[in-house]
C-alpha atoms as a PDB file:
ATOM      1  CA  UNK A   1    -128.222 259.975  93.825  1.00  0.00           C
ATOM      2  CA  UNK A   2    -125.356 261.602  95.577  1.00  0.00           C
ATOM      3  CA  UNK A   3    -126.216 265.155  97.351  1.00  0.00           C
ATOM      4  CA  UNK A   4    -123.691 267.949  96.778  1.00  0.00           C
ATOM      5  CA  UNK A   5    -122.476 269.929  99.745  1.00  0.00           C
ATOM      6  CA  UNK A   6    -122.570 273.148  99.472  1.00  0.00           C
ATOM      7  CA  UNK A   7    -118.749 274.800 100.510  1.00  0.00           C
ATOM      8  CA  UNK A   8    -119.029 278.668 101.621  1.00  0.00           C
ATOM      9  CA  UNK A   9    -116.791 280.800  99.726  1.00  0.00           C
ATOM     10  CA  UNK A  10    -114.878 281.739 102.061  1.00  0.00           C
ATOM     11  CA  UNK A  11    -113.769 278.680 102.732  1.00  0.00           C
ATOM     12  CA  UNK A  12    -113.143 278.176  99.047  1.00  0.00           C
ATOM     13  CA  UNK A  13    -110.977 281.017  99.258  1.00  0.00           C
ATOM     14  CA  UNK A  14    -108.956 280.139 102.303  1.00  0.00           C
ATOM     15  CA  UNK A  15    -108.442 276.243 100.480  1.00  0.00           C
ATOM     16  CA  UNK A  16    -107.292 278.518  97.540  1.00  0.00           C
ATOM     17  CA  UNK A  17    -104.811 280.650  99.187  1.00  0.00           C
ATOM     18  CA  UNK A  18    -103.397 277.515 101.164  1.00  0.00           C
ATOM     19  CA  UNK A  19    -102.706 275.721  98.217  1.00  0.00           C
ATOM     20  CA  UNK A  20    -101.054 279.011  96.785  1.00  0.00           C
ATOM     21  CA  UNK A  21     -99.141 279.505  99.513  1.00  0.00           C
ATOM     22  CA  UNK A  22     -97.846 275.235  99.522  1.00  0.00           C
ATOM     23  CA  UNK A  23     -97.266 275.342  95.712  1.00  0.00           C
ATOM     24  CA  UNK A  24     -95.043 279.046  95.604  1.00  0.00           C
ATOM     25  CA  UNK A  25     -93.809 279.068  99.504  1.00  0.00           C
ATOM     26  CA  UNK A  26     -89.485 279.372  99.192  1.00  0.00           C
ATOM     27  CA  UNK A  27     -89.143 278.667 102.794  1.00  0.00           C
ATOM     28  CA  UNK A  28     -90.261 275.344 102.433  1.00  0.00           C
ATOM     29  CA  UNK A  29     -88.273 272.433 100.118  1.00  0.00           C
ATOM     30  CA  UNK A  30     -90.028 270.785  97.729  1.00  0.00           C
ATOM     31  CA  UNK A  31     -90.107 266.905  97.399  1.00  0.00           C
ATOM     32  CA  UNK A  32     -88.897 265.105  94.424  1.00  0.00           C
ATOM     33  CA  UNK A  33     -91.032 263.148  92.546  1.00  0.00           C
ATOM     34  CA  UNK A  34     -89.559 259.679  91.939  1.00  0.00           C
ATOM     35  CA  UNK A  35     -90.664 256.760  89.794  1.00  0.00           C
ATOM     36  CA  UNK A  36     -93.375 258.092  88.549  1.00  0.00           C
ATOM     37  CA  UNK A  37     -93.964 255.813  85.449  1.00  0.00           C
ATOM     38  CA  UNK A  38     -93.844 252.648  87.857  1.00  0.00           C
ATOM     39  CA  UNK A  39     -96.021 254.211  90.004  1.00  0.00           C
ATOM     40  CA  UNK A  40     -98.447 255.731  87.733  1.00  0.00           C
ATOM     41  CA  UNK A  41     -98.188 252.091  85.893  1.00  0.00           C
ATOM     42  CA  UNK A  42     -99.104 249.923  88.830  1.00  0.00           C
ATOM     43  CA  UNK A  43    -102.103 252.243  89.482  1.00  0.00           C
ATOM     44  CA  UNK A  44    -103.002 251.942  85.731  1.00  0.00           C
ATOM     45  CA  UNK A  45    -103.559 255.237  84.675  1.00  0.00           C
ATOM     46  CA  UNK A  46    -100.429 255.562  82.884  1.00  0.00           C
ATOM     47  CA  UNK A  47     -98.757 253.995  79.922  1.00  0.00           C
ATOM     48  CA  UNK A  48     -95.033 254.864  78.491  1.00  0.00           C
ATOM     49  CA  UNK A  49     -95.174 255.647  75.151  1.00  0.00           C
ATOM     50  CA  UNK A  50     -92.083 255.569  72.953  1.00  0.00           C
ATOM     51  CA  UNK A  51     -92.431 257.438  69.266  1.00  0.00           C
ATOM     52  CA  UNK A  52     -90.142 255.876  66.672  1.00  0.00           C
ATOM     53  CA  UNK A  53     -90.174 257.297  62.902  1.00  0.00           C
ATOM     54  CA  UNK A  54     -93.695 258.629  63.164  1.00  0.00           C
ATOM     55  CA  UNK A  55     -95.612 256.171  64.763  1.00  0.00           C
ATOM     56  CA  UNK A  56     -96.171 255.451  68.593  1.00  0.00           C
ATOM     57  CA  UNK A  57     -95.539 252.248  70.111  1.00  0.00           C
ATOM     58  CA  UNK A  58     -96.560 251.502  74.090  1.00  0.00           C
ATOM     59  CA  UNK A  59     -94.463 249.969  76.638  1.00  0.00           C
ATOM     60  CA  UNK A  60     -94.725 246.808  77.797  1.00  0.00           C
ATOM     61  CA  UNK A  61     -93.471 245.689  81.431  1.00  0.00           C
ATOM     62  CA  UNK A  62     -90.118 243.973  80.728  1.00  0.00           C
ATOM     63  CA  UNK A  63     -89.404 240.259  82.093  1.00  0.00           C
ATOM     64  CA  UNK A  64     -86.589 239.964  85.273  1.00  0.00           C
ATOM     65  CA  UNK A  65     -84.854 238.091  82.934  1.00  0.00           C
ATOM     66  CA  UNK A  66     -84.897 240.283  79.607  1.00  0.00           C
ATOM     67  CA  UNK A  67     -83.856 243.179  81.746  1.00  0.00           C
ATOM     68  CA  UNK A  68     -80.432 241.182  83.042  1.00  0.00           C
ATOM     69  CA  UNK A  69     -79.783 240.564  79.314  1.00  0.00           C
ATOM     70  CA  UNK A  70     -80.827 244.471  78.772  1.00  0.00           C
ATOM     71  CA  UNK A  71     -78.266 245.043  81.738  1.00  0.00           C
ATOM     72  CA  UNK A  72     -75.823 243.027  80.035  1.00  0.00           C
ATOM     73  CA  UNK A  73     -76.726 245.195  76.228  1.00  0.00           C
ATOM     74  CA  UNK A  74     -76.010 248.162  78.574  1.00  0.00           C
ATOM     75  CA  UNK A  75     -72.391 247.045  79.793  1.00  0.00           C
ATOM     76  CA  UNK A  76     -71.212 246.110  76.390  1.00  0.00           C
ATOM     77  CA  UNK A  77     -72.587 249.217  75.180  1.00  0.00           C
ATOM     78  CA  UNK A  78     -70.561 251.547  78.174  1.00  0.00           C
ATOM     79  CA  UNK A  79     -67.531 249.266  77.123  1.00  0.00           C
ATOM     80  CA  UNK A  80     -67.594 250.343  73.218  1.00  0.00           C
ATOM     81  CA  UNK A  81     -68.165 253.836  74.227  1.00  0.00           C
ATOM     82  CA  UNK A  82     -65.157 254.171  76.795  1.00  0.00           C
ATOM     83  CA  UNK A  83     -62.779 253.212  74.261  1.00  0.00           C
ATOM     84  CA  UNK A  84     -62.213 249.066  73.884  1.00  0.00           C
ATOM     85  CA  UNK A  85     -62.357 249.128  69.796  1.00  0.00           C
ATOM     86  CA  UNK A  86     -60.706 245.273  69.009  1.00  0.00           C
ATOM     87  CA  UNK A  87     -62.538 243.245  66.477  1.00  0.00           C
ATOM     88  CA  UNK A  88     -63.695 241.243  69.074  1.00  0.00           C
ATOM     89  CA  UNK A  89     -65.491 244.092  70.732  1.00  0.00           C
ATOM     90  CA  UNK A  90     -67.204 245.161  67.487  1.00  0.00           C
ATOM     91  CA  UNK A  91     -68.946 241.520  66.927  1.00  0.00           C
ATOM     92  CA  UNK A  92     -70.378 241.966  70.980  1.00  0.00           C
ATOM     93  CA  UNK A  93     -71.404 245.769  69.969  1.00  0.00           C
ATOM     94  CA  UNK A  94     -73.448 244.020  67.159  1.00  0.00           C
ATOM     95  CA  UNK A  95     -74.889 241.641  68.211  1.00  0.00           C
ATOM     96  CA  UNK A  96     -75.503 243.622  71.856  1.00  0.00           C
ATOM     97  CA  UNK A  97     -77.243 246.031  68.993  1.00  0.00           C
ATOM     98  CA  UNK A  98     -79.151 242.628  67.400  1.00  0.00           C
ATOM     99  CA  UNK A  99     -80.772 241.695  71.014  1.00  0.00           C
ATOM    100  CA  UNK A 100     -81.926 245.491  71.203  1.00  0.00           C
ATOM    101  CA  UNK A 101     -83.385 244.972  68.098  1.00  0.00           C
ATOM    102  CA  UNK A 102     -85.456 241.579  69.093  1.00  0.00           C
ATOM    103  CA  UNK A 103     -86.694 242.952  72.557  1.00  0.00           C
ATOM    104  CA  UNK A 104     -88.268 246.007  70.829  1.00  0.00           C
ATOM    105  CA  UNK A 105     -90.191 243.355  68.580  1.00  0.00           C
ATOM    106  CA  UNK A 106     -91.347 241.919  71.973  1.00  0.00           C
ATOM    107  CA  UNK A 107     -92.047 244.950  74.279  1.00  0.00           C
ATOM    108  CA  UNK A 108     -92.811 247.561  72.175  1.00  0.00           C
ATOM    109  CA  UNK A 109     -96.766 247.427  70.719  1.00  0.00           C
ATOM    110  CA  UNK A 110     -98.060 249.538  68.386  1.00  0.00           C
ATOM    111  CA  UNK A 111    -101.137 251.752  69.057  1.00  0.00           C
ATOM    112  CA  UNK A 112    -104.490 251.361  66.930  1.00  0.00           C
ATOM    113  CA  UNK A 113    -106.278 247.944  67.368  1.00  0.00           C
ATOM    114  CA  UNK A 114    -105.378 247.079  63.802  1.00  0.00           C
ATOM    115  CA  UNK A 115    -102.022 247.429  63.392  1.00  0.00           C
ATOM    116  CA  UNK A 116    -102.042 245.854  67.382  1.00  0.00           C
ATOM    117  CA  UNK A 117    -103.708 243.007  65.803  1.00  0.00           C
ATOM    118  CA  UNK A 118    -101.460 242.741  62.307  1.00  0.00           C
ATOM    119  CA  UNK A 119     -98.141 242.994  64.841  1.00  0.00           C
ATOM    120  CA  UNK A 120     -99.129 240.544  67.272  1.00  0.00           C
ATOM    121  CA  UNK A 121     -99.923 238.196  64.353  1.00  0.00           C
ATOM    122  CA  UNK A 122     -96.565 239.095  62.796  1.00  0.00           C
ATOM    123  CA  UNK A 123     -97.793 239.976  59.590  1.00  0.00           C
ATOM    124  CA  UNK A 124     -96.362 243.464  60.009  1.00  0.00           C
ATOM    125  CA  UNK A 125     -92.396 243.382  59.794  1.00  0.00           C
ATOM    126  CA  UNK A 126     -89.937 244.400  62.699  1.00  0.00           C
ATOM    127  CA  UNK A 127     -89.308 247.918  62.145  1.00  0.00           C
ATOM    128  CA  UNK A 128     -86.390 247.841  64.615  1.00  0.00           C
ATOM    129  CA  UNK A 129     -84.436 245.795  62.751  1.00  0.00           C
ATOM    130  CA  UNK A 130     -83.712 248.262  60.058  1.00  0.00           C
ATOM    131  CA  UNK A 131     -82.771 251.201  62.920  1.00  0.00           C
ATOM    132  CA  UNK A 132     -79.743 253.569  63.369  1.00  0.00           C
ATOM    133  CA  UNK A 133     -77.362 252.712  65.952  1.00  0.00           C
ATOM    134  CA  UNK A 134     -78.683 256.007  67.688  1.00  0.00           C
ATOM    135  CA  UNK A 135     -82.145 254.681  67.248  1.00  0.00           C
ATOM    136  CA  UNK A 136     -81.168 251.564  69.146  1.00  0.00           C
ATOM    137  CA  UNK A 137     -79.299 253.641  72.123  1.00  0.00           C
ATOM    138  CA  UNK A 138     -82.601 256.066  72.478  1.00  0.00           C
ATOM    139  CA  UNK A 139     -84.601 252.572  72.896  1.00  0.00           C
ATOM    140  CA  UNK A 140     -82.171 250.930  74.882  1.00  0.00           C
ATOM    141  CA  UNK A 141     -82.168 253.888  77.210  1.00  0.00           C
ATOM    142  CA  UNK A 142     -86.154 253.935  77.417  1.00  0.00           C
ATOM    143  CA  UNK A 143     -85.674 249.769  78.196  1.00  0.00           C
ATOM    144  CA  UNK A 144     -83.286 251.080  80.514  1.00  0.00           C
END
């Protein structure tokens, strides 16, 4: 059984008004905190969690190669929106939409080990296929 040391209070105190004085010190810049769901991922204590009408789904890592088409989504997407509006351009928005669509069906899993199980037999439908353009940009962005 581990023994617990006993700390003096006064050393307690001076730990206390150290951290104090690093968390609410002006002089000093604070560091940025940067990729902090990667990081928090590869340690495994955290998990990215997307809501979509009501329910939560989790995150899963995305392949190299589903993130260059994602990439690809994304351009197509930045074209639309800067102004290109030929026919042409409206069939790639679409179907740029469409392979949104399919790699939420793929990445995104539901939470509860029932529904898990009922998705990843595919007797629940794709939810995503049925979303709002917005709905696809807000998942395309967490993809992103």
């Amino acid at each position: 059984m581990p023994e617990f040391v006993r700390v003096p209070k006064n050393r307690i105190q001076e730990i206390a008004r150290e951290a104090y004085a690093n968390e609410f010190d002006s002089d000093r810049p604070r560091p940025t905190v940067r990729n902090l769901h990667p990081t928090m991922l590869v340690v495994g204590e955290g998990r990215i969690e997307i809501p979509y009408r009501g329910l939560m789904y989790e995150l899963r890592p995305v392949s190299f190669e589903d993130g260059v088409r994602l990439m690809q989504v994304q351009r197509i997407v930045d074209e639309v929106a800067a102004g290109a509006n030929s026919a042409e351009d409206a069939r790639a928005y679409r179907d740029a939409l469409k392979v949104v669509a399919r790699m939420a069906r793929l990445y995104l899993l539901p939470r509860g080990w029932l529904r898990r199980a009922l998705w990843r037999l595919r007797l629940l439908p794709n939810p995503f296929k049925k979303a709002t353009e917005r709905e696809l940009g807000v998942l395309l962005g967490f993809f992103w």
